[in-house]
N, C-alpha and C. Protein backbone atom coordinates (compact mmCIF):
# COMPACT_ATOMS: atom_id res chain seq x y z
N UNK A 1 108.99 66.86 124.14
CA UNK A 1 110.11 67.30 123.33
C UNK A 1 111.28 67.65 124.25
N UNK A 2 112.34 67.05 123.83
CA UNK A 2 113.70 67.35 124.40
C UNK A 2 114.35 68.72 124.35
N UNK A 3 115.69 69.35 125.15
CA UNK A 3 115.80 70.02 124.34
C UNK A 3 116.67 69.86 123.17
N UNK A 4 117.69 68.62 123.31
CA UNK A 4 118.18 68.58 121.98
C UNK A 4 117.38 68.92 120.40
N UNK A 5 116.44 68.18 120.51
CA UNK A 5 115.51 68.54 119.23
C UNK A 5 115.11 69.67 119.00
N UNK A 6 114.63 70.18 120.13
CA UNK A 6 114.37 71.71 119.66
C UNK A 6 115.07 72.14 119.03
N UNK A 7 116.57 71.94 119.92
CA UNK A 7 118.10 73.17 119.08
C UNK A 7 118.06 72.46 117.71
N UNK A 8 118.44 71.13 117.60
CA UNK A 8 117.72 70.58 116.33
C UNK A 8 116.99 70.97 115.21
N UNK A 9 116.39 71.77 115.56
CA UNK A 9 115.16 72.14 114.53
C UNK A 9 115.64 73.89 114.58
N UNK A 10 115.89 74.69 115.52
CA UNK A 10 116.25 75.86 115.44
C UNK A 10 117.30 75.74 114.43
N UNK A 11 118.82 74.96 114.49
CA UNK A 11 119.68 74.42 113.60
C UNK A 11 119.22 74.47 112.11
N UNK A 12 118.25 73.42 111.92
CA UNK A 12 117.66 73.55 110.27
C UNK A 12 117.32 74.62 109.93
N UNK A 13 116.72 75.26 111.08
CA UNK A 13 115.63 76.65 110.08
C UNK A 13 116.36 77.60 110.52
N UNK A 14 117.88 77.78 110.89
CA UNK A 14 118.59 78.85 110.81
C UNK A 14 119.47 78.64 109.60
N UNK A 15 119.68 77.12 109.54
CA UNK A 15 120.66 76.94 107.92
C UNK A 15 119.40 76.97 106.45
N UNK A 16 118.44 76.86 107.44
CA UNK A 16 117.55 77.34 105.81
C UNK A 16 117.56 78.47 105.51
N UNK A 17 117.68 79.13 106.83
CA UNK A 17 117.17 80.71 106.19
C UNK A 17 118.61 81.13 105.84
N UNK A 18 119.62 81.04 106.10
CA UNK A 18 121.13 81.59 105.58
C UNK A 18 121.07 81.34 104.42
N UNK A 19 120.58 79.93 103.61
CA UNK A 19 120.99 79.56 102.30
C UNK A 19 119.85 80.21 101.56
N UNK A 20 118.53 79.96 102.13
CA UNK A 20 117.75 80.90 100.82
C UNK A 20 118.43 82.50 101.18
N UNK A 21 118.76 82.88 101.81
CA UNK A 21 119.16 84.65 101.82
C UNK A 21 120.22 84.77 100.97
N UNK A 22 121.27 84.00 101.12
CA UNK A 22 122.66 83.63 100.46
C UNK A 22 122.64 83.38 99.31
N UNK A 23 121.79 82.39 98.72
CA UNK A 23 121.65 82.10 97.22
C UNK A 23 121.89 83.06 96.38
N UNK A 24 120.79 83.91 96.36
CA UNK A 24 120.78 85.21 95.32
C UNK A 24 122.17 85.74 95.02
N UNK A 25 122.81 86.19 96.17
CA UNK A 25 124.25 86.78 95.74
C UNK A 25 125.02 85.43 95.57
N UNK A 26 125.49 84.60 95.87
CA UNK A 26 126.23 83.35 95.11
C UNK A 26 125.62 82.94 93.70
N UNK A 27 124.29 83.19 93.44
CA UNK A 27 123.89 82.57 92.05
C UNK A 27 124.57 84.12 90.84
N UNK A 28 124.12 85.26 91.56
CA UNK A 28 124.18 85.74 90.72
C UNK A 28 125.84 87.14 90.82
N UNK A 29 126.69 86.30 91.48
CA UNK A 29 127.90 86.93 91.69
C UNK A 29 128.74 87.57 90.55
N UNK A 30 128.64 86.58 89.57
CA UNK A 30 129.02 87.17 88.12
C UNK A 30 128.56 87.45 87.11
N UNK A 31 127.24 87.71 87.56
CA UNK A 31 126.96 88.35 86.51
C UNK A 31 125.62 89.94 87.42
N UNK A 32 126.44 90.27 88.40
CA UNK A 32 125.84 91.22 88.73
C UNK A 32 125.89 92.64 88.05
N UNK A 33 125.88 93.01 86.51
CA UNK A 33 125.68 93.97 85.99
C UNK A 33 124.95 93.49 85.03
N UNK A 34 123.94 92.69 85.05
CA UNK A 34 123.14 92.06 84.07
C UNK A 34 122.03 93.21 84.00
N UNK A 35 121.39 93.35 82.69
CA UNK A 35 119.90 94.20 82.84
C UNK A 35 118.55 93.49 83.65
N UNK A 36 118.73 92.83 83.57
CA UNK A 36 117.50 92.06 84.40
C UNK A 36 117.59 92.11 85.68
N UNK A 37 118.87 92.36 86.80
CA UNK A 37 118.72 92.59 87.70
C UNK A 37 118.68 94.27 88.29
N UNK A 38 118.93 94.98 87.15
CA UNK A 38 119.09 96.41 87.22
C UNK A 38 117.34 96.83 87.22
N UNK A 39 116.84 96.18 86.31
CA UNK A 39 115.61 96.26 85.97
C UNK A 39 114.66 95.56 87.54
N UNK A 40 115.31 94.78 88.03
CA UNK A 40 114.79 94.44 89.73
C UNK A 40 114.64 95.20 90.33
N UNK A 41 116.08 96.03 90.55
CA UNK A 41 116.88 96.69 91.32
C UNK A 41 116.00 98.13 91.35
N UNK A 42 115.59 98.24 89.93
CA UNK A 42 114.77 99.96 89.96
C UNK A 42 113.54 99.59 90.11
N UNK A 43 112.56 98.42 89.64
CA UNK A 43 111.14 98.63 89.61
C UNK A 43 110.37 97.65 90.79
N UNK A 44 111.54 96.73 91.59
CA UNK A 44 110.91 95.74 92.27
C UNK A 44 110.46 96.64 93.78
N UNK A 45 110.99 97.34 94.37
CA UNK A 45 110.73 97.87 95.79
C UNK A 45 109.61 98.91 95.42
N UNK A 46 109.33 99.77 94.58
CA UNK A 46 108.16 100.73 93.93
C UNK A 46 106.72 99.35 93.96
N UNK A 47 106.54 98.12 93.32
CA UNK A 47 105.94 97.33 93.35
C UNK A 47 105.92 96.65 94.67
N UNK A 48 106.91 96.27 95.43
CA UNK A 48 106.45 95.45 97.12
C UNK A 48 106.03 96.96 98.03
N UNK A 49 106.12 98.04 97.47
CA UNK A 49 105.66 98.99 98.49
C UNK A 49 103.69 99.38 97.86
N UNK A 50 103.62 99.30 96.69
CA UNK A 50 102.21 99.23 96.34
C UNK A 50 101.24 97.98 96.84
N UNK A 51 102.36 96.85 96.70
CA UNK A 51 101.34 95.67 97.50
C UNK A 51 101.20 96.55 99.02
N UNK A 52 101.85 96.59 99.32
CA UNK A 52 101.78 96.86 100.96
C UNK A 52 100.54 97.88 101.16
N UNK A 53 101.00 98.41 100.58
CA UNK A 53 99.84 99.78 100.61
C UNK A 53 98.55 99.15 100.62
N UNK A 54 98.25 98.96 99.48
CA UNK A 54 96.71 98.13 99.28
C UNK A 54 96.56 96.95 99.97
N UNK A 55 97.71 96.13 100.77
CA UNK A 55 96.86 95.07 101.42
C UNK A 55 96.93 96.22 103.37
N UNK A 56 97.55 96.77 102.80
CA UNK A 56 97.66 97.57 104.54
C UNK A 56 95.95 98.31 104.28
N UNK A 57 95.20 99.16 103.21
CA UNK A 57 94.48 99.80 103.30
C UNK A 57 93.44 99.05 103.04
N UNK A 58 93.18 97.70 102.44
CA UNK A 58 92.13 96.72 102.59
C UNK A 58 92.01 95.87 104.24
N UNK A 59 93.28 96.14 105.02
CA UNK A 59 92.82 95.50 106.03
C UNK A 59 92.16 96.49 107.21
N UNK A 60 92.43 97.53 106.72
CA UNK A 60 91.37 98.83 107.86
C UNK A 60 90.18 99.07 108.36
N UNK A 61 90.08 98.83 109.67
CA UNK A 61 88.55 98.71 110.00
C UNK A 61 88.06 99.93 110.22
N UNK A 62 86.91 100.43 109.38
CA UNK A 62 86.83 101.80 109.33
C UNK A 62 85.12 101.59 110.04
N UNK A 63 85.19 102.23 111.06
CA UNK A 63 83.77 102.24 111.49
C UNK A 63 83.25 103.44 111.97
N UNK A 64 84.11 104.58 111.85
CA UNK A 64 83.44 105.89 111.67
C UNK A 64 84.41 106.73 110.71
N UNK A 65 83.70 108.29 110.47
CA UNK A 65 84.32 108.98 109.83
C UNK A 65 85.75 109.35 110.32
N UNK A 66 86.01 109.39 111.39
CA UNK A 66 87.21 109.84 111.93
C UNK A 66 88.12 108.93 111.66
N UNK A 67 88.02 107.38 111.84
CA UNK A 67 88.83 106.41 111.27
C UNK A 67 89.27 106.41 109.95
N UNK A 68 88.21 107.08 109.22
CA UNK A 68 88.35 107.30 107.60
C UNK A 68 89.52 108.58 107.66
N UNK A 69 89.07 109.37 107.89
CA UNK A 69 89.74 110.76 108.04
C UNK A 69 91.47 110.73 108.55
N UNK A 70 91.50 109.62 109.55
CA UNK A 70 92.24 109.51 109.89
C UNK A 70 93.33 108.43 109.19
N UNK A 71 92.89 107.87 108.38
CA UNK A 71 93.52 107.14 107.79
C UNK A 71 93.76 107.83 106.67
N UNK A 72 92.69 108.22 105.86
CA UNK A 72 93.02 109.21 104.58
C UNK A 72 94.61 110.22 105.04
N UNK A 73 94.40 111.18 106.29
CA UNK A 73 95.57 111.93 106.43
C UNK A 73 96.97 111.30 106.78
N UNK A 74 96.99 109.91 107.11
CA UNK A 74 98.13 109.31 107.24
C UNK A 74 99.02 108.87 105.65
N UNK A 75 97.76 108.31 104.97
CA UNK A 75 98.17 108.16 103.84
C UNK A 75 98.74 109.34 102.81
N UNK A 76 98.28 110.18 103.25
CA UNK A 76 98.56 111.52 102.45
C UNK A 76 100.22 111.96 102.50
N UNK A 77 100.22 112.20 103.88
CA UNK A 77 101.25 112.42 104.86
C UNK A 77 102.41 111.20 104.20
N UNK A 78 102.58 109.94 104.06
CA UNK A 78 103.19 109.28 103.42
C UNK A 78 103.39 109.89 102.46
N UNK A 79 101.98 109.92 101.55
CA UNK A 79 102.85 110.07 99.99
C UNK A 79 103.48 111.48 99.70
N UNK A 80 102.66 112.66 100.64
CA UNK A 80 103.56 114.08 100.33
C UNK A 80 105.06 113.50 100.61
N UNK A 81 105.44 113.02 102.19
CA UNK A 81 106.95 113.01 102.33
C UNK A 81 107.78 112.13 101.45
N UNK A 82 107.23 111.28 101.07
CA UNK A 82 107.88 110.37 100.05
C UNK A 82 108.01 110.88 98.66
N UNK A 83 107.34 111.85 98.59
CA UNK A 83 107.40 112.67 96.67
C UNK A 83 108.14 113.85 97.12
N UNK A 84 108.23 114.45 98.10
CA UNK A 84 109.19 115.28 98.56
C UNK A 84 110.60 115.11 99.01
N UNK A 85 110.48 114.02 100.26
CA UNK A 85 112.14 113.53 100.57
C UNK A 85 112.77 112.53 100.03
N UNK A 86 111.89 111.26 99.13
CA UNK A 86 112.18 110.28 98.30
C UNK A 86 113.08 109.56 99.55
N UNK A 87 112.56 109.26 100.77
CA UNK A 87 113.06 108.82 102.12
C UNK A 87 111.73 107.22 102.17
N UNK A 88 112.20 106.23 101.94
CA UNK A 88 111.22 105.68 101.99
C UNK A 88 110.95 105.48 104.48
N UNK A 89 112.00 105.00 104.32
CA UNK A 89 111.83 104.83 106.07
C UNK A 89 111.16 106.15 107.08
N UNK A 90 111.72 107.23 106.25
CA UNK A 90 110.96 108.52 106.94
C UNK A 90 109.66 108.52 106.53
N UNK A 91 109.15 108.22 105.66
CA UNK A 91 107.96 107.93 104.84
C UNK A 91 106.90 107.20 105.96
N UNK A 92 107.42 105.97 106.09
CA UNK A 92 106.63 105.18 106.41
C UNK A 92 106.86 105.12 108.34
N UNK A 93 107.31 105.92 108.81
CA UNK A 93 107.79 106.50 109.88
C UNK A 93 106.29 107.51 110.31
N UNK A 94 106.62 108.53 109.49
CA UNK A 94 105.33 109.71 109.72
C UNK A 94 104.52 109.15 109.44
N UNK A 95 104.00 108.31 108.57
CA UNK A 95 102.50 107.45 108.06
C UNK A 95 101.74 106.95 109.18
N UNK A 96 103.32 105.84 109.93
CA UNK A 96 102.63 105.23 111.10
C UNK A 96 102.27 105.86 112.13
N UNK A 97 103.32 107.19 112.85
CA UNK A 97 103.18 107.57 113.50
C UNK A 97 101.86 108.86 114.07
N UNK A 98 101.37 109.06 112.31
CA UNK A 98 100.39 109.75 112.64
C UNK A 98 98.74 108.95 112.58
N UNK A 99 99.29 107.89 112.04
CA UNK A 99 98.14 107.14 112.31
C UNK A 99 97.92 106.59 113.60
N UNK A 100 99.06 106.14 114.39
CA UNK A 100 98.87 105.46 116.02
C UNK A 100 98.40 107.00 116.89
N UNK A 101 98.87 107.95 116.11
CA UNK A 101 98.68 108.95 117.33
C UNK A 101 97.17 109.28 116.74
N UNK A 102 96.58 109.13 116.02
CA UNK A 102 95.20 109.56 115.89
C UNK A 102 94.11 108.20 116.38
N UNK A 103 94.69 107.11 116.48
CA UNK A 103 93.76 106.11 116.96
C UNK A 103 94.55 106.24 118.32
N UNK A 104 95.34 106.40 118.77
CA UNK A 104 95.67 106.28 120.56
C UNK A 104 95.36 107.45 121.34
N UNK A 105 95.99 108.96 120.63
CA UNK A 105 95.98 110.24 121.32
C UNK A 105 94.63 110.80 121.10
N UNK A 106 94.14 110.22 119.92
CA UNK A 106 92.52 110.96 120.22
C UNK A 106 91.70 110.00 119.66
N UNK A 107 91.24 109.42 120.35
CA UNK A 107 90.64 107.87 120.74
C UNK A 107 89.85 107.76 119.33
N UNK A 108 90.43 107.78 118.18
CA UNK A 108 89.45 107.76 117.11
C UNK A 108 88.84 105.82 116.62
């Protein structure tokens, strides 16, 4: 492989990804006070954060209690700060961070 082709191909799949990102706001420019996108707008990120959750907590290799424990209190820790600060990034900030520090800082 050359490098023309490469840049070639970087080229396509940088104009692919501009136009699928782009679409949404050009398709739906005028008519952005529609209910159907309001109805996106409030219930779609509550739903991609529940997938996440359950495919993040089905992929956990739990092979002792402390891994359990330790995962249970991360999750917790999420959902208190998130029903308290309604911060999703701080949320998922403390979640991770107390989960890496319980599998790194105390070798769980």
């Amino acid at each position: 492989m050359d490098n023309q082709y490469v840049l070639m191909i970087f080229g396509v799949m940088a104009f692919a990804t501009f136009v699928t990102r782009a679409f949404p706001f050009i398709a739906f420019s005028r008519s952005h006070d529609h209910p159907m996108l309001g109805y996106f707008g409030r219930y779609l990120p509550p739903m991609i954060m529940v997938v996440l959750v359950c495919f993040g907590l089905t992929g956990l290799e739990i092979e002792t209690g402390g891994r359990l424990a330790n995962a249970t209190l991360a999750f917790a820790a999420v959902t208190i700060v998130q029903l308290v600060g309604r911060n999703t990034l701080v949320s998922i900030l403390v979640g991770t961070g107390l989960y890496v520090f319980g599998i790194q800082g105390l070798d769980l």
